[in-house]
Protein backbone atom coordinates (compact mmCIF):
# COMPACT_ATOMS: atom_id res chain seq x y z
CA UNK A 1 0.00 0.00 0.00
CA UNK A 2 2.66 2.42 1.48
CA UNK A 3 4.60 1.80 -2.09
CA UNK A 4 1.88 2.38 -4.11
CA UNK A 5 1.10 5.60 -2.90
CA UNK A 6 4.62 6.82 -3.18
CA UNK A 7 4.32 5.68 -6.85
CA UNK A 8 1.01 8.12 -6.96
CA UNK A 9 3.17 10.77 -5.61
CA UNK A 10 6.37 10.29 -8.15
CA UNK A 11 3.92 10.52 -10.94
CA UNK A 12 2.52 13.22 -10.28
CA UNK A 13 5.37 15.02 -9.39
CA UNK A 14 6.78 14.29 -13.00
CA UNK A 15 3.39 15.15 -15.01
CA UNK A 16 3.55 18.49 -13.22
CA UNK A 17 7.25 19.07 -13.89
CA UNK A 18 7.01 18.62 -17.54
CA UNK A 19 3.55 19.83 -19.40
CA UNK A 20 4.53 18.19 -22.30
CA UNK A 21 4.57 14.81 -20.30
CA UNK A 22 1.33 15.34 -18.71
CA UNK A 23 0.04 14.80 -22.17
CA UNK A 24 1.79 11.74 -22.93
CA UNK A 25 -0.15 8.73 -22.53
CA UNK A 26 1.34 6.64 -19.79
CA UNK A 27 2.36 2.68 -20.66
CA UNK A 28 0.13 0.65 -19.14
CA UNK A 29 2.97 -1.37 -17.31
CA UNK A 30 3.59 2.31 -15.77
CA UNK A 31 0.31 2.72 -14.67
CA UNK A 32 -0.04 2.34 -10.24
CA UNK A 33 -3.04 0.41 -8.72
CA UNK A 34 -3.74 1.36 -5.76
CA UNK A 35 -6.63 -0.66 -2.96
CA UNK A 36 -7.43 2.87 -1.31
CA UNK A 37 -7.82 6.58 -1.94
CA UNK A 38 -4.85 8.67 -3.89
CA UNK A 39 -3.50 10.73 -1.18
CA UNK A 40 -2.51 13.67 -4.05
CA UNK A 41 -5.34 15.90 -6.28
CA UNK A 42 -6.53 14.23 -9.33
CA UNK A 43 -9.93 14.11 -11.67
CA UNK A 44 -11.51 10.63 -12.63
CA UNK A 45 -11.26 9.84 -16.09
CA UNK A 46 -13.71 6.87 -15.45
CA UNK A 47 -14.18 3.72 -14.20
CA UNK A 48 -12.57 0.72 -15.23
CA UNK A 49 -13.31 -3.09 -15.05
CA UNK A 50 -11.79 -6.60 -15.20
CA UNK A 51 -12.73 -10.56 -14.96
CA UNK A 52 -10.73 -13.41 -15.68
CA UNK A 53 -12.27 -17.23 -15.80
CA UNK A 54 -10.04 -20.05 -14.59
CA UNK A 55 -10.63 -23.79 -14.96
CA UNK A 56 -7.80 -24.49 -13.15
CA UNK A 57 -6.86 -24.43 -9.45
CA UNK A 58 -3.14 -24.72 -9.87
CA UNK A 59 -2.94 -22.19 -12.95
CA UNK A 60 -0.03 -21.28 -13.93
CA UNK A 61 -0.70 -17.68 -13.62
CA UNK A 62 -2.80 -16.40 -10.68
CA UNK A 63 -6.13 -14.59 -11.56
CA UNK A 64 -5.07 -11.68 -9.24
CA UNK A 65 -2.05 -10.98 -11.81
CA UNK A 66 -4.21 -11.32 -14.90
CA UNK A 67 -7.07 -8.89 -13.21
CA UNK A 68 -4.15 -6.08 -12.70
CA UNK A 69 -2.92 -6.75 -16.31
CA UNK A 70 -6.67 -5.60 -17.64
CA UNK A 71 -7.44 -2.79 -15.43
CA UNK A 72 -3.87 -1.68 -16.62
CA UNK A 73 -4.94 -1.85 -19.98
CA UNK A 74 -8.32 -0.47 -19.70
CA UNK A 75 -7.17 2.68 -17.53
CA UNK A 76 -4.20 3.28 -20.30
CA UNK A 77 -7.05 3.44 -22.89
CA UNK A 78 -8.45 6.13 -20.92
CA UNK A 79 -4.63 7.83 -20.37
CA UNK A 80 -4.96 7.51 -16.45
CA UNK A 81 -1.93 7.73 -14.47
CA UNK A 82 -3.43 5.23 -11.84
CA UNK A 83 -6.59 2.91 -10.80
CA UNK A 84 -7.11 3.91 -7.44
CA UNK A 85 -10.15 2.46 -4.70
CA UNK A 86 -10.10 -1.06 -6.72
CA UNK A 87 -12.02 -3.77 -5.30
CA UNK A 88 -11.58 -6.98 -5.58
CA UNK A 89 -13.98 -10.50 -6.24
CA UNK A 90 -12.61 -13.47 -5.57
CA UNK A 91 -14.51 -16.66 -6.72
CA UNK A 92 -13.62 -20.47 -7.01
CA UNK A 93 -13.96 -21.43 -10.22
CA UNK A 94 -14.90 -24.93 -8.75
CA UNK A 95 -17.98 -23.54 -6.35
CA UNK A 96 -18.72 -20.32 -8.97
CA UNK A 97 -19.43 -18.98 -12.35
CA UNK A 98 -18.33 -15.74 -11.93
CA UNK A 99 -14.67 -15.62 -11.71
CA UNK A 100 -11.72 -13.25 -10.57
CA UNK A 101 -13.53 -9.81 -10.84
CA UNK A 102 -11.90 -6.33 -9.88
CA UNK A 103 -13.39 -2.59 -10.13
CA UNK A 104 -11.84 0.62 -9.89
CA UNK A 105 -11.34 4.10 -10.57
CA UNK A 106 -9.06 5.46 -13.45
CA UNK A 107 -7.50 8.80 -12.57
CA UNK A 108 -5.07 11.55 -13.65
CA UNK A 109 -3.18 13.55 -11.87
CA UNK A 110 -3.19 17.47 -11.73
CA UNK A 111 -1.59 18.89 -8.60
CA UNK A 112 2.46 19.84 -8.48
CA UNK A 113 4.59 18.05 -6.11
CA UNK A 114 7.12 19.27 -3.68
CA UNK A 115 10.66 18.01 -4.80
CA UNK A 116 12.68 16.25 -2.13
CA UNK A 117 15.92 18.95 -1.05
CA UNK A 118 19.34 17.83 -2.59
CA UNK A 119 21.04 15.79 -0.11
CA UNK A 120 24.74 17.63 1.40
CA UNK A 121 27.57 15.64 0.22
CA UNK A 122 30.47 14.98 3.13
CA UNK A 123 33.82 16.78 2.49
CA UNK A 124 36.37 13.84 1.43
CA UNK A 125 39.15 14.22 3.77
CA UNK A 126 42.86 15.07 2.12
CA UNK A 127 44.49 11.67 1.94
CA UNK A 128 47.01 11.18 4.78
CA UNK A 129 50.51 11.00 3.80
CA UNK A 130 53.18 8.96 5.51
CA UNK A 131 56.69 9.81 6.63
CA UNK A 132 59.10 8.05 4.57
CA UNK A 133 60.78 4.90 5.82
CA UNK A 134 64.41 5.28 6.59
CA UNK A 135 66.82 3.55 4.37
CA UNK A 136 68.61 0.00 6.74
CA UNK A 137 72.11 0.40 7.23
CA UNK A 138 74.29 -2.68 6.32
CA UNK A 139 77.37 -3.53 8.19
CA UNK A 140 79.58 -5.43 6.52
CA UNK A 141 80.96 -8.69 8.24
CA UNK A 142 84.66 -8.61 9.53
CA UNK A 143 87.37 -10.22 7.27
CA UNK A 144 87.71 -13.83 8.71
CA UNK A 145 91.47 -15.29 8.42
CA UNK A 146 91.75 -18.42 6.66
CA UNK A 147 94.83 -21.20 7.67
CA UNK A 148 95.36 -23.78 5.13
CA UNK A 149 94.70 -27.17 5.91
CA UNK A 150 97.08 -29.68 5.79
CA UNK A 151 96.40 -33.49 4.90
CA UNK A 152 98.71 -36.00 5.93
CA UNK A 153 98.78 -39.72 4.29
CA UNK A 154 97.90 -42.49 6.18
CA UNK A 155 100.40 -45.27 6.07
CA UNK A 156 98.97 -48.54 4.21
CA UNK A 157 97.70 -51.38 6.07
CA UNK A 158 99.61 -54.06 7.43
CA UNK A 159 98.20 -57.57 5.98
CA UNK A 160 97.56 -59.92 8.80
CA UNK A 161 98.04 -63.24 7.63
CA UNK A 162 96.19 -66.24 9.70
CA UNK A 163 97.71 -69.89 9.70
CA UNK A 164 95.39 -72.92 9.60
CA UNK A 165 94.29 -74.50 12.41
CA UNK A 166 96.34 -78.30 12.85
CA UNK A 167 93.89 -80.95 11.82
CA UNK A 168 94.31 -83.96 14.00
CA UNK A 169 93.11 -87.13 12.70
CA UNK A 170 91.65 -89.75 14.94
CA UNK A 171 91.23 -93.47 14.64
CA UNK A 172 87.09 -94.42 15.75
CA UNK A 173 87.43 -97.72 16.92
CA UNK A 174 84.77 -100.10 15.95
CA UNK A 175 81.49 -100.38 17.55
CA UNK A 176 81.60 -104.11 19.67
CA UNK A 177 79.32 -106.38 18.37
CA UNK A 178 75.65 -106.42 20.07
CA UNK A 179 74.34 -110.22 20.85
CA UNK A 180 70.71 -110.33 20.08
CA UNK A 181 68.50 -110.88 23.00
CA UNK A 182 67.70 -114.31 23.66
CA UNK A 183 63.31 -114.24 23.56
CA UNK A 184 62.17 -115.10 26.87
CA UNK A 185 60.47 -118.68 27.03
CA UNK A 186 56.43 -118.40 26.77
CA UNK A 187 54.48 -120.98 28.19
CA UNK A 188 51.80 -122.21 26.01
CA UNK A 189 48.34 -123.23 27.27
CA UNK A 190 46.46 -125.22 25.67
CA UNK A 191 42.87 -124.66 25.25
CA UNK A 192 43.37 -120.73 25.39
CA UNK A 193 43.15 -117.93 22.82
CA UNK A 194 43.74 -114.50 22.87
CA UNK A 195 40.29 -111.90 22.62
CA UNK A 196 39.47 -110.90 19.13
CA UNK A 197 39.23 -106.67 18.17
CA UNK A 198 36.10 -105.47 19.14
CA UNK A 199 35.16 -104.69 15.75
CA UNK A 200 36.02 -108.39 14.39
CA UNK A 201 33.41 -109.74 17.04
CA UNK A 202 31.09 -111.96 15.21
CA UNK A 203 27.08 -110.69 16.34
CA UNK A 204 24.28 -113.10 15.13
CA UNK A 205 21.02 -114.15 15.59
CA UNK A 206 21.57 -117.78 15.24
CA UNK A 207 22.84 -120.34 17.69
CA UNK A 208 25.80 -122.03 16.15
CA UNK A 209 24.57 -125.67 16.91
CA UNK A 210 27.00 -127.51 14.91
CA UNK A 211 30.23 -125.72 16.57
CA UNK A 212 32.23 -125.78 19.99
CA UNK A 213 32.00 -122.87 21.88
CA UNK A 214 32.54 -121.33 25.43
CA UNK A 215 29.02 -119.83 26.89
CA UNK A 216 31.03 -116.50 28.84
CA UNK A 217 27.80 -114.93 29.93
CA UNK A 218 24.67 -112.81 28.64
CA UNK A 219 25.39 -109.27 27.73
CA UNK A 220 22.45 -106.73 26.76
CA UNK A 221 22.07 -103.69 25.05
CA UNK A 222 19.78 -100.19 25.35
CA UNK A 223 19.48 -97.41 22.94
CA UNK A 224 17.31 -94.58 22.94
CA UNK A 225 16.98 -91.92 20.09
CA UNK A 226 14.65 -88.81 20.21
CA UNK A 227 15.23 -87.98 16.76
CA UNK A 228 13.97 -89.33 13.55
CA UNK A 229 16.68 -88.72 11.11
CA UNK A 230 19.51 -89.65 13.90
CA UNK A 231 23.36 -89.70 12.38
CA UNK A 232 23.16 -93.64 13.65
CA UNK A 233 20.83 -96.11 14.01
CA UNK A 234 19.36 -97.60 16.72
CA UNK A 235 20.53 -101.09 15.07
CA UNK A 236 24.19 -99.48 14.48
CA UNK A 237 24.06 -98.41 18.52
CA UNK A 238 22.75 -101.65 19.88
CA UNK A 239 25.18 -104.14 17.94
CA UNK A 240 28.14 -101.24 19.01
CA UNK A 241 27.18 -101.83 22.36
CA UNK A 242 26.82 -105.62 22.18
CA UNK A 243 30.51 -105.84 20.63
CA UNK A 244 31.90 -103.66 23.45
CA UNK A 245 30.19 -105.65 26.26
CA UNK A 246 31.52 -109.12 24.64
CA UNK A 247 35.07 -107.89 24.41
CA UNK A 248 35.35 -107.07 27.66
CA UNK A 249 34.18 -110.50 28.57
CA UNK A 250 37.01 -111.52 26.18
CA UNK A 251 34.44 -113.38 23.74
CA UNK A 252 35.08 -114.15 19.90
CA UNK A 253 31.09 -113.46 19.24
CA UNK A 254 27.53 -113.17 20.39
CA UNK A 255 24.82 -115.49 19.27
CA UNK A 256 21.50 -115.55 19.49
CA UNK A 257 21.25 -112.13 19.58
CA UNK A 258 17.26 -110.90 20.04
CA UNK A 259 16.15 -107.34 18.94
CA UNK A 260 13.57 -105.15 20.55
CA UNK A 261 12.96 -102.34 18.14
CA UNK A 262 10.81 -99.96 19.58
CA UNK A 263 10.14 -96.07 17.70
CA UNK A 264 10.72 -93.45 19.87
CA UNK A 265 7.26 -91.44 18.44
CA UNK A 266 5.40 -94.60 20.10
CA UNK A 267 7.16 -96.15 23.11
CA UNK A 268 9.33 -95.06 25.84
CA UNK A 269 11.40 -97.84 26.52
CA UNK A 270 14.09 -97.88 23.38
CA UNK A 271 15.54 -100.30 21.41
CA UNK A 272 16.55 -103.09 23.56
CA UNK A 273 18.85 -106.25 22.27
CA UNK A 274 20.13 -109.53 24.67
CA UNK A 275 22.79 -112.16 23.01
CA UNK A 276 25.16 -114.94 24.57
CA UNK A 277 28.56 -114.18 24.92
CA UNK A 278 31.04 -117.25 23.43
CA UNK A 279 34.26 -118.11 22.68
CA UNK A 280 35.20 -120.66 19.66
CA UNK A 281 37.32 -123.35 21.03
């Protein structure tokens, strides 16, 4: 508002400077709007008039420019200095018809304007001048006496010759001969035989009817597995158990072995397995 009127005021203040200016049509991009009253004399020329239509909400141009842009051109028909005491419509083109309207009043100013004093320009201060710099004084360096340097030849090296070492040879007498051991006498008993491996343990289900053997004692085996894919089975850990059982007795095998298979999704008792102990005479 405040820079509007000031624009009402430098206007006029030129029209009234120059007569020949005041009847000069004024550009229309020239031309001041102004909301309220002009606050310097002028006569109406007339009244002026503008209404833009958008179908868009995010235009590309807001109606309010395209309003000023007409009333502009309207009041520079007229050869108005200003539109002063415009009032604005506002209306959504999606709830109304009527659009962006605006109304005002062209005018042209008439009364003379009271130019603005020159302003005082400062003095500029005479530049300050500064005392010249004295010249350094160099002192040259006292003459420093030179004595000549005399280089004296070292005498050569003596060579220092190092005899051999004596190298006394030695007779190694022969190593004595070593008697072998005599083996120590083993007394045989017959009837007896030395354990099988554990792993070489013969483990089967049937009796061995038609061959000697030596009943040692019954050995039994447990396993239990809580897993269905286990790394071993139950079978594997049963006959592992019945081999280490027998070899401890000192058997050759275990016969008639019976298995108890039992799944671990259905019982609680394990895999069970009970065999004779022997030894093949």
């Amino acid at each position: 508002m405040h820079i509007a009127r000031i624009g009402l005021v430098i206007a006029a203040a030129l029209l009234a400077a120059t007569p020949a200016m005041a009847q000069q049509a004024r550009p229309a991009a020239e031309i001041v709007l102004v909301q309220g009253p002009a606050q310097s004399g002028y006569r109406v020329l007339g009244e002026v008039r503008a209404e833009i239509h958008q179908k868009s909400i995010m235009a590309k141009t807001p109606a309010r420019d395209l309003v000023d842009k007409q009333l502009r051109d309207e009041a520079a028909k007229l050869g108005a200095d200003a539109v002063v005491e415009i009032k604005y419509e506002n209306n959504s083109p999606m709830f109304s018809k009527k659009g962006y309207r605006a109304a005002g009043k062209a005018v042209k100013f008439e009364t003379m304007v009271a130019v603005a004093a020159p302003v005082a320009i400062a003095p500029v201060a005479p530049p300050v001048i500064a005392a010249p710099t004295p010249a350094p004084v160099v002192v040259p360096p006292a003459p420093v006496a030179t004595v000549p340097v005399q280089t004296v030849e070292a005498a050569p090296p003596v060579p220092v010759v190092t005899a051999p070492a004596p190298v006394i040879a030695q007779s190694t007498p022969p190593p004595a001969p070593v008697a072998p051991p005599n083996p120590a006498p083993q007394a045989s008993v017959p009837g007896l035989r030395a354990p099988a491996g554990q792993a070489l343990i013969v483990l089967t289900e049937d009796n061995l009817a038609g061959r000697a053997v030596t009943v040692l004692g019954l050995v039994e085996a447990e396993a239990h597995q809580t897993s269905l894919f286990p790394k071993k089975t139950a079978r594997d850990m049963l006959e592992e158990d019945l081999r280490a059982k027998a070899f401890a007795l000192g058997a050759d095998a275990v016969i008639s072995i019976k298995f108890d298979m039992n799944s671990p999704m259905l019982s609680k008792k394990g895999s069970r397995a009970t065999g004779v102990a022997v030894k093949f005479q």
